[in-house]
C-alpha atoms as a PDB file:
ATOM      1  CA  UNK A   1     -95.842  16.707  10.820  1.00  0.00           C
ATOM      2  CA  UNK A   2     -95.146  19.641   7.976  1.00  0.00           C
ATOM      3  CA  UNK A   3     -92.371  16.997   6.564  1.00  0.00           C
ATOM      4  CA  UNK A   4     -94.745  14.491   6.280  1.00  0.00           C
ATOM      5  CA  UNK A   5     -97.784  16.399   4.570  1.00  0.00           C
ATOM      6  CA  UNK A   6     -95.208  17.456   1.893  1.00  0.00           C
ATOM      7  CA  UNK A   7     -93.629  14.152   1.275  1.00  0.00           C
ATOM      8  CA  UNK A   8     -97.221  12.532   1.314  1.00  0.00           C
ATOM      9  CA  UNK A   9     -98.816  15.619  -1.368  1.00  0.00           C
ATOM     10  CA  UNK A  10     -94.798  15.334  -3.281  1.00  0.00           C
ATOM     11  CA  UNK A  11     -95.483  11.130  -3.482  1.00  0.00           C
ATOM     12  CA  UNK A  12     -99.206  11.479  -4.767  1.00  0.00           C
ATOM     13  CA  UNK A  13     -98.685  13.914  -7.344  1.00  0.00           C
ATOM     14  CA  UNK A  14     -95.478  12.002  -8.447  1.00  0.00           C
ATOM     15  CA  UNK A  15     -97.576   8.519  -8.352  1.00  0.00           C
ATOM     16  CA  UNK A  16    -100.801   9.704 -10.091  1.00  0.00           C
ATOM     17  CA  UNK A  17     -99.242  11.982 -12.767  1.00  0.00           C
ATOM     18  CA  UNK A  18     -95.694  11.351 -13.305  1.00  0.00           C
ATOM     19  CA  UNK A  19     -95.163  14.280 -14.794  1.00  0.00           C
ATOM     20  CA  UNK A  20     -92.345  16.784 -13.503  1.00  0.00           C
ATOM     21  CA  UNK A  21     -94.021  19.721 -14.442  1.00  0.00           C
ATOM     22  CA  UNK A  22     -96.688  18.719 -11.755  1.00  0.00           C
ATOM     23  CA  UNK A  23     -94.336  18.068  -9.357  1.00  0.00           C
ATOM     24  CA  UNK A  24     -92.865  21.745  -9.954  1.00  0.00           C
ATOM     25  CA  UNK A  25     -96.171  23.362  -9.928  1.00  0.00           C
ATOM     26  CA  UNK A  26     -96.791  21.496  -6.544  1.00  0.00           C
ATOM     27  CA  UNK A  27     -93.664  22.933  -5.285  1.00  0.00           C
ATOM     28  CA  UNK A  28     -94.539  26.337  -6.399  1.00  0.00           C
ATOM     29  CA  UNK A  29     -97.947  26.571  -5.329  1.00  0.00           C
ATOM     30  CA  UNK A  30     -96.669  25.069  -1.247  1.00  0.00           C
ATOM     31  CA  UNK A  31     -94.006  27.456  -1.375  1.00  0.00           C
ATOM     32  CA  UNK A  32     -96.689  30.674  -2.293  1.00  0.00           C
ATOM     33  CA  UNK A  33     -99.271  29.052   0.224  1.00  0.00           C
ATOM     34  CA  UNK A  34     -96.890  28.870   2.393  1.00  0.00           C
ATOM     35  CA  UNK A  35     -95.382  32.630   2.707  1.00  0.00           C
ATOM     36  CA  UNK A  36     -99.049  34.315   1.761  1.00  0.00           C
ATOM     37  CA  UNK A  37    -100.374  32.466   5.049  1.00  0.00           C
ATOM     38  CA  UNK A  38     -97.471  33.811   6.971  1.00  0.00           C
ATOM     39  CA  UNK A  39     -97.691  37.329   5.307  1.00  0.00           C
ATOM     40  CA  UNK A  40    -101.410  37.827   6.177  1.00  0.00           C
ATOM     41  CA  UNK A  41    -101.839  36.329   9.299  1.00  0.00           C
ATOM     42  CA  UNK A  42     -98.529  38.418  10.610  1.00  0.00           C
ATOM     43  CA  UNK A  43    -100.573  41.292   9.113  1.00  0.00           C
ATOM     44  CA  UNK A  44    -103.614  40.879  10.472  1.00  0.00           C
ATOM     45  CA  UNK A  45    -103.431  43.139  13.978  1.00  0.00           C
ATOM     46  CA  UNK A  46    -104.662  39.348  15.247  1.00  0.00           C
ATOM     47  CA  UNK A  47    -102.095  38.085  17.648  1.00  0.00           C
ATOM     48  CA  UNK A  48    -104.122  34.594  18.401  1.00  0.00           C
ATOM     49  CA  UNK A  49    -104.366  34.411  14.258  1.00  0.00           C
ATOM     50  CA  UNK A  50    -100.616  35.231  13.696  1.00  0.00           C
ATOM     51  CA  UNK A  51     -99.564  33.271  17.039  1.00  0.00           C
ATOM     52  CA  UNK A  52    -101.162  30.276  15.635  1.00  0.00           C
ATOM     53  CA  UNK A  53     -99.926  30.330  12.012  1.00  0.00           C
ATOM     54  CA  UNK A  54     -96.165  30.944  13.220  1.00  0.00           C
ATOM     55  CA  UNK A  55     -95.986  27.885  15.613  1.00  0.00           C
ATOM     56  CA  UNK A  56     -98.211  25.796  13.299  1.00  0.00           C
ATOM     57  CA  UNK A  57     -97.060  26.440   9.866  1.00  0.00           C
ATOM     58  CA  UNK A  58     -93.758  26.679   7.975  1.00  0.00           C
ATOM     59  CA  UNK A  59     -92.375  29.815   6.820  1.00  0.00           C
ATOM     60  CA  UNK A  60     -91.685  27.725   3.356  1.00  0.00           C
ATOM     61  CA  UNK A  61     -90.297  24.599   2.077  1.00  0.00           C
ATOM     62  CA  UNK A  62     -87.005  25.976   3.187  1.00  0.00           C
ATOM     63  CA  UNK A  63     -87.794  25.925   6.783  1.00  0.00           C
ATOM     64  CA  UNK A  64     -88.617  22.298   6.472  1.00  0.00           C
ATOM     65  CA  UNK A  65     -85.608  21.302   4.736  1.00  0.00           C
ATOM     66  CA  UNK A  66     -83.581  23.213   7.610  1.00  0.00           C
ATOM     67  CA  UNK A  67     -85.732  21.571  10.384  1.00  0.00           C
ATOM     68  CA  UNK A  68     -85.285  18.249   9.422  1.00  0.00           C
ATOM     69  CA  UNK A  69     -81.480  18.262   7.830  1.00  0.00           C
ATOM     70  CA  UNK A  70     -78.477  20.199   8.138  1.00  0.00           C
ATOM     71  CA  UNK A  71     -74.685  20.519   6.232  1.00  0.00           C
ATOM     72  CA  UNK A  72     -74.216  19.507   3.135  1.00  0.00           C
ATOM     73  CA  UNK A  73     -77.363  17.170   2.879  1.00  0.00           C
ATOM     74  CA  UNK A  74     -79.192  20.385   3.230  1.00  0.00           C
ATOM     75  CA  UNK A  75     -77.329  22.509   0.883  1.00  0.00           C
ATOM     76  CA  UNK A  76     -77.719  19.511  -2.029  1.00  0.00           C
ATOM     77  CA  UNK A  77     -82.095  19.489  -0.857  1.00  0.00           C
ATOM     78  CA  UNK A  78     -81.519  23.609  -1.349  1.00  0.00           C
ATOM     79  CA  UNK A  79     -80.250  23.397  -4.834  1.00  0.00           C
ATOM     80  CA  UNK A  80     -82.544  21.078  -6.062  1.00  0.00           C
ATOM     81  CA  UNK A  81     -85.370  23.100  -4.577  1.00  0.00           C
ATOM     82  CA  UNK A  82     -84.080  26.243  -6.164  1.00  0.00           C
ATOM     83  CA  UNK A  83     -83.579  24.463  -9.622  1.00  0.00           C
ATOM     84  CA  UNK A  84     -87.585  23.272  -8.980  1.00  0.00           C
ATOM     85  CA  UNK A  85     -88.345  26.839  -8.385  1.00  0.00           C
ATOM     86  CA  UNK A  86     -86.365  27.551 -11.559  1.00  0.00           C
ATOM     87  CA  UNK A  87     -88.700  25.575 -13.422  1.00  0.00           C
ATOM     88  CA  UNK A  88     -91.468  26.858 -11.811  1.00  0.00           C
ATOM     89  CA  UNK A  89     -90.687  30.249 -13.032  1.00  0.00           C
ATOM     90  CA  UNK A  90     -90.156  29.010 -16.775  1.00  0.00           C
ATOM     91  CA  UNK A  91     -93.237  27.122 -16.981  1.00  0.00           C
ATOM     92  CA  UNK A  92     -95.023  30.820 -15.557  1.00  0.00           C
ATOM     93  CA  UNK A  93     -93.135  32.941 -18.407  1.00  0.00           C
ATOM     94  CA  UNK A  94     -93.982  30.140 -21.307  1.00  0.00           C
ATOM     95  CA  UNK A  95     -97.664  30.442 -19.923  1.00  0.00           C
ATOM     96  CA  UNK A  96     -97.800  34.171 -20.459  1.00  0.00           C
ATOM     97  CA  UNK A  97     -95.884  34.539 -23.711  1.00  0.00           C
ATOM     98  CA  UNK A  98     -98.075  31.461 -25.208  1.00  0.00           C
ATOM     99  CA  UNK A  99    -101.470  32.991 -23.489  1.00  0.00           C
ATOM    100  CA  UNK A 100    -101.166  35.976 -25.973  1.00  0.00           C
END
């Protein structure tokens, strides 16, 4: 089900904007979602709360590549997930050098 509600968000930004800066801001923002969700509700003191989140949610886009491939398919998804989060961080420094 995760795998699926990425690919579908991943296609629809991809199809409406074609732009690959969206695409890498889409990536960024799941992957932050992603570990902030984990971080709080494992923080929380809630055990129904974190209990929930853990078997419900991904730990981050990583987890879903590993769930769903393995070897060297996974290693290639890796790397172009790392050079996405690459990006990501450029686009973040440009923002704040331009912003003053």
């Amino acid at each position: 089900m995760d795998l699926i509600i990425f690919l579908l968000l991943l296609a629809l930004v991809v199809f409406l904007l074609r732009d690959i800066k969206w695409v890498t801001y889409l990536i960024g923002i799941i992957e932050i979602f992603l570990r902030l969700v984990h971080y709080i509700a494992n923080h929380l003191g809630i055990p129904e709360v974190a209990s929930f989140v853990n078997n419900n949610l991904p730990g981050s886009i990583f987890d879903i590549l590993a769930k769903y491939s393995s070897g060297l398919f996974y290693d290639v998804l890796s790397w172009i997930l790392i050079i996405f989060f690459v990006w990501f961080l450029i686009y973040l420094i440009n923002y704040l050098f331009r912003a003053r």
